[in-house]
C-alpha atoms as a PDB file:
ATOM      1  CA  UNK A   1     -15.058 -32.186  17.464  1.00  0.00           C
ATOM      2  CA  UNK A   2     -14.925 -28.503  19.540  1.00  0.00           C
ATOM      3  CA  UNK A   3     -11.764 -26.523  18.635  1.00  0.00           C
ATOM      4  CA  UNK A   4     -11.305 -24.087  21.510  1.00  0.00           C
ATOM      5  CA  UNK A   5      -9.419 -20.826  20.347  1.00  0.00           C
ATOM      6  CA  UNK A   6      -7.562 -19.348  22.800  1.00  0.00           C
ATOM      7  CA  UNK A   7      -6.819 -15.213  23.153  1.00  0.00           C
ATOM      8  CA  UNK A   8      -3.407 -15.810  21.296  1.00  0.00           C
ATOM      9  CA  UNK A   9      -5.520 -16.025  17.726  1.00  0.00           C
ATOM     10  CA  UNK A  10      -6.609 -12.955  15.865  1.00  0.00           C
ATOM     11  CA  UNK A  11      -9.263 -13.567  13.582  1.00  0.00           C
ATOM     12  CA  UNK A  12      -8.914 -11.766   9.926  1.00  0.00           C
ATOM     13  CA  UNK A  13     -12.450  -9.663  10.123  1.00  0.00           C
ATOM     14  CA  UNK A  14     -14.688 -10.949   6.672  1.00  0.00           C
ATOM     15  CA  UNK A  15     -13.546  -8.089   3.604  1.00  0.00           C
ATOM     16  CA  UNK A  16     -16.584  -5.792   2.882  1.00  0.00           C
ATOM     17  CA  UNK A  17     -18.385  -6.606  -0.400  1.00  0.00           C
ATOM     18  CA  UNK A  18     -16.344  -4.142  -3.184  1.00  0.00           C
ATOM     19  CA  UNK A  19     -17.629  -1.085  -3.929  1.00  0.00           C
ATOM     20  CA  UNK A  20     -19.560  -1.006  -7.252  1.00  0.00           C
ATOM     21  CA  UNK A  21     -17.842   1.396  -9.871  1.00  0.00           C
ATOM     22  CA  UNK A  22     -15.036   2.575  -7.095  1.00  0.00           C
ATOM     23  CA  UNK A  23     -12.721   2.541 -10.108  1.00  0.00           C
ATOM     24  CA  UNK A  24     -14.454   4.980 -11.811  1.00  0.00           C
ATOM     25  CA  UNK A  25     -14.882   7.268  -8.424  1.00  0.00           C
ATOM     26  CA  UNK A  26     -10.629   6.957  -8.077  1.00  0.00           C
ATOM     27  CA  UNK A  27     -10.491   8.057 -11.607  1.00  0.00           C
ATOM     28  CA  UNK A  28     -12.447  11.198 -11.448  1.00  0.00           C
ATOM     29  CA  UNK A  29     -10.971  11.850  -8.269  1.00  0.00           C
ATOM     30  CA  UNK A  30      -7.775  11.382  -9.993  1.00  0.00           C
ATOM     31  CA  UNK A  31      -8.645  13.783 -13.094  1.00  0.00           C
ATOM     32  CA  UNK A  32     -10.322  16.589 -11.101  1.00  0.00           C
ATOM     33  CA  UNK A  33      -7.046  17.081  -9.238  1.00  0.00           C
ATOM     34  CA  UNK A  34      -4.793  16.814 -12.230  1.00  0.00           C
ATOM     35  CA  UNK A  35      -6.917  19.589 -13.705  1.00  0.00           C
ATOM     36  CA  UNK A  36      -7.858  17.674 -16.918  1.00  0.00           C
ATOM     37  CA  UNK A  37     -10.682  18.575 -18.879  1.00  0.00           C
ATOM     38  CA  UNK A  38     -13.536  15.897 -18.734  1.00  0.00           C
ATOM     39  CA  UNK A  39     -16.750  16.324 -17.672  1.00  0.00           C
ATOM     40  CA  UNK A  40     -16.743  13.211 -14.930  1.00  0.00           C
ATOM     41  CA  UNK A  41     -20.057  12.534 -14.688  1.00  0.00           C
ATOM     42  CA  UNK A  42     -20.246  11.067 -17.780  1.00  0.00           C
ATOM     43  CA  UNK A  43     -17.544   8.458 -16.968  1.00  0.00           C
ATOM     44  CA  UNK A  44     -19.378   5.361 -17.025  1.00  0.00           C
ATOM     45  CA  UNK A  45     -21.925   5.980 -19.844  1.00  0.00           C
ATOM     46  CA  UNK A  46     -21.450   4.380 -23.166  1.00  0.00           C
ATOM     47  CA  UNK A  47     -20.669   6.904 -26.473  1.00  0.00           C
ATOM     48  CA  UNK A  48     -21.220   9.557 -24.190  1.00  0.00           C
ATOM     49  CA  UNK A  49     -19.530  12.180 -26.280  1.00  0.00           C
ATOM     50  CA  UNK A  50     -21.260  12.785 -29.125  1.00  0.00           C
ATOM     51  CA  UNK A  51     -18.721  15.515 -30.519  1.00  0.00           C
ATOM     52  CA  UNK A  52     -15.609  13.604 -29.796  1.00  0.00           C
ATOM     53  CA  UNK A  53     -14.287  12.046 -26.579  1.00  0.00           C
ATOM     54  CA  UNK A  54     -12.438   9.447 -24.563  1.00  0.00           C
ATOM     55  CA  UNK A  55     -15.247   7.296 -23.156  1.00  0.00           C
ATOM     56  CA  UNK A  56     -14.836   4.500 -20.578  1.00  0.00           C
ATOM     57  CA  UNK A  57     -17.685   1.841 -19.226  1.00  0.00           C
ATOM     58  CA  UNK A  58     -18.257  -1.663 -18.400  1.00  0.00           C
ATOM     59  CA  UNK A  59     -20.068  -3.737 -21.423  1.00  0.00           C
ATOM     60  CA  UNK A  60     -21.057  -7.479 -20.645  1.00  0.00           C
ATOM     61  CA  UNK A  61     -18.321  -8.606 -18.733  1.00  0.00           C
ATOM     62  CA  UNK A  62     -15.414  -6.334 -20.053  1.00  0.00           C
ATOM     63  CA  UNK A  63     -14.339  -2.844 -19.485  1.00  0.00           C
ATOM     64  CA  UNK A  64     -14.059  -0.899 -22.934  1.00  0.00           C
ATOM     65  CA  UNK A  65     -12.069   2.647 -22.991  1.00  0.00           C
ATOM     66  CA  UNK A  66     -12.110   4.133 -26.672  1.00  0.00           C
ATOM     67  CA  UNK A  67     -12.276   7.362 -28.526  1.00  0.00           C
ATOM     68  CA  UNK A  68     -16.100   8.125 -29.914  1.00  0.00           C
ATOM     69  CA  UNK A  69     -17.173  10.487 -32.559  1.00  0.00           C
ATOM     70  CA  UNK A  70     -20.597  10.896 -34.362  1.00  0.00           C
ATOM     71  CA  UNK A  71     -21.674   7.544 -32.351  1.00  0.00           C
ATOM     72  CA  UNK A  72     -18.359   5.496 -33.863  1.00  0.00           C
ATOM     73  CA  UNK A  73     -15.837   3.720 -31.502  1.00  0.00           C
ATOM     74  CA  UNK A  74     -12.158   4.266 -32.608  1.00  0.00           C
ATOM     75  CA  UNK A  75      -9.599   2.371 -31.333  1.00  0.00           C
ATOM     76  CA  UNK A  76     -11.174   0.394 -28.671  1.00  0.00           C
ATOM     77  CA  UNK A  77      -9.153  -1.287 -25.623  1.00  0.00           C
ATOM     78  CA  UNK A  78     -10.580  -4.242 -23.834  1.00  0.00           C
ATOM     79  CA  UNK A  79      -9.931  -4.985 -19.746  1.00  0.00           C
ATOM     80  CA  UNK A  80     -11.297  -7.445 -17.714  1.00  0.00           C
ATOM     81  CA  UNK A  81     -10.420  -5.169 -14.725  1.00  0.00           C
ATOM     82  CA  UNK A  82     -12.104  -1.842 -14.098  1.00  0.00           C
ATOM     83  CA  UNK A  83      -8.821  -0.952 -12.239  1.00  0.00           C
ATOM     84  CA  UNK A  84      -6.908  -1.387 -15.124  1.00  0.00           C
ATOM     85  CA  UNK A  85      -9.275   0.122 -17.643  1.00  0.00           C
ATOM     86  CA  UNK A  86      -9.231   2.994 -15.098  1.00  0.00           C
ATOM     87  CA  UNK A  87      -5.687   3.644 -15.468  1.00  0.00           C
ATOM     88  CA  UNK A  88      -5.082   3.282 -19.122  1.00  0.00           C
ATOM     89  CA  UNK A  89      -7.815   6.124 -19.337  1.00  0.00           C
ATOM     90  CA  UNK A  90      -6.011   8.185 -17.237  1.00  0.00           C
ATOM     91  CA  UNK A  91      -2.995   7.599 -19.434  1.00  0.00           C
ATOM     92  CA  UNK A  92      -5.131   8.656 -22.380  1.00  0.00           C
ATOM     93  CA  UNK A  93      -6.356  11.360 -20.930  1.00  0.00           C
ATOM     94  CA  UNK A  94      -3.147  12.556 -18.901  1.00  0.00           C
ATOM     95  CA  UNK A  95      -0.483  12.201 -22.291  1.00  0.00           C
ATOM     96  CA  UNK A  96      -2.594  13.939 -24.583  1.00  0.00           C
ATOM     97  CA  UNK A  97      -0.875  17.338 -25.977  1.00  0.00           C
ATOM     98  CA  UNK A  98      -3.838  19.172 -25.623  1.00  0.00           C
ATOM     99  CA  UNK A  99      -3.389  19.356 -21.700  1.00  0.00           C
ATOM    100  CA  UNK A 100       0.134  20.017 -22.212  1.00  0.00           C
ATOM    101  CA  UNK A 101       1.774  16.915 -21.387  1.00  0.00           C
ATOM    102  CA  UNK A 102       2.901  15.663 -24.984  1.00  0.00           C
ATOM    103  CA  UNK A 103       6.012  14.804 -23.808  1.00  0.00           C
ATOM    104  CA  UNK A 104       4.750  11.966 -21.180  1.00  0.00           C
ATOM    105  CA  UNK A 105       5.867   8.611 -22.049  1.00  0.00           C
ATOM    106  CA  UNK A 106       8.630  10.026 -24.651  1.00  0.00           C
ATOM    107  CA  UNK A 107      12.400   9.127 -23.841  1.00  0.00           C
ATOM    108  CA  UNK A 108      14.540  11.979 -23.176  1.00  0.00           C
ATOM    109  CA  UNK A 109      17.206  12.844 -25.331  1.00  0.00           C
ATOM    110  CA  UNK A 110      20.843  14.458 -24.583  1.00  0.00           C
ATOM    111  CA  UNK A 111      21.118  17.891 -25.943  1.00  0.00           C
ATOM    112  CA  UNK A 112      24.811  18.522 -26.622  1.00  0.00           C
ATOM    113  CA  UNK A 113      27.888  16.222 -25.465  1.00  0.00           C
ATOM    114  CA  UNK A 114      28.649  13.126 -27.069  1.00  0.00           C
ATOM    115  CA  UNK A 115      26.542   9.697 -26.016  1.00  0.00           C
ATOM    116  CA  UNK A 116      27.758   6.380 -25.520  1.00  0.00           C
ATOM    117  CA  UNK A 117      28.789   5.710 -28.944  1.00  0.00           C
ATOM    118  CA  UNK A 118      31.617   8.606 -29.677  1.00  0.00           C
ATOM    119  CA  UNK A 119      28.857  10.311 -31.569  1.00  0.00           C
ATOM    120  CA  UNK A 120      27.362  13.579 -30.678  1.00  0.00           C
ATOM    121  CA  UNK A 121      23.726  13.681 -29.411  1.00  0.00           C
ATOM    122  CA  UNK A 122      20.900  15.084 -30.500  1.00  0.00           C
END
């Protein structure tokens, strides 16, 4: 059988093969212009703070992003998407007091007036 494709077709174009660690390139991209304090070239290497840091790599077939100290893992989160694993770093990284963003994620609260319930608010 010949199929014969006229002008009136546009052929998708094949995707490029992804870009290995392009998550990791966003994210330092991401904290260099937010002005947070991590040295990037180390994103990507396991326990590579030896004195305390947020680390994030692939291991196996999973991305891991967890606070080490003195070669111990605290509080590790698991991803099966570097994208993902990407962005919960920069969450980490982005809410933490010491770059003076404590109040990220927090609800804000009335000051003065009375809310919903009659009562006055906080």
């Amino acid at each position: 059988m010949k199929i014969e494709w006229s002008e009136v077709y546009e052929f998708v174009q094949t995707p490029p093969e992804p870009v290995p660690n392009w998550a990791l390139r966003e994210l330092a991209q991401e904290l260099l212009r937010l002005k947070i304090d991590v040295d990037v070239r180390l994103l990507g290497v396991p326990d590579a703070f030896p004195d305390g840091g947020w680390c994030i790599h692939q291991e196996d077939d999973v991305w891991l992003v967890y606070h080490s100290e003195r070669g111990r893992r605290s509080g590790p989160a698991i991803f099966t998407s570097s994208f993902d694993a990407a962005n919960f770093y920069l969450w980490c990284r982005a809410s933490h007091p010491k770059n003076g963003n404590g109040d990220v994620g927090r609800l804000p609260t009335f000051k003065g007036g009375h809310c919903s319930n009659g009562l006055p608010c906080a």
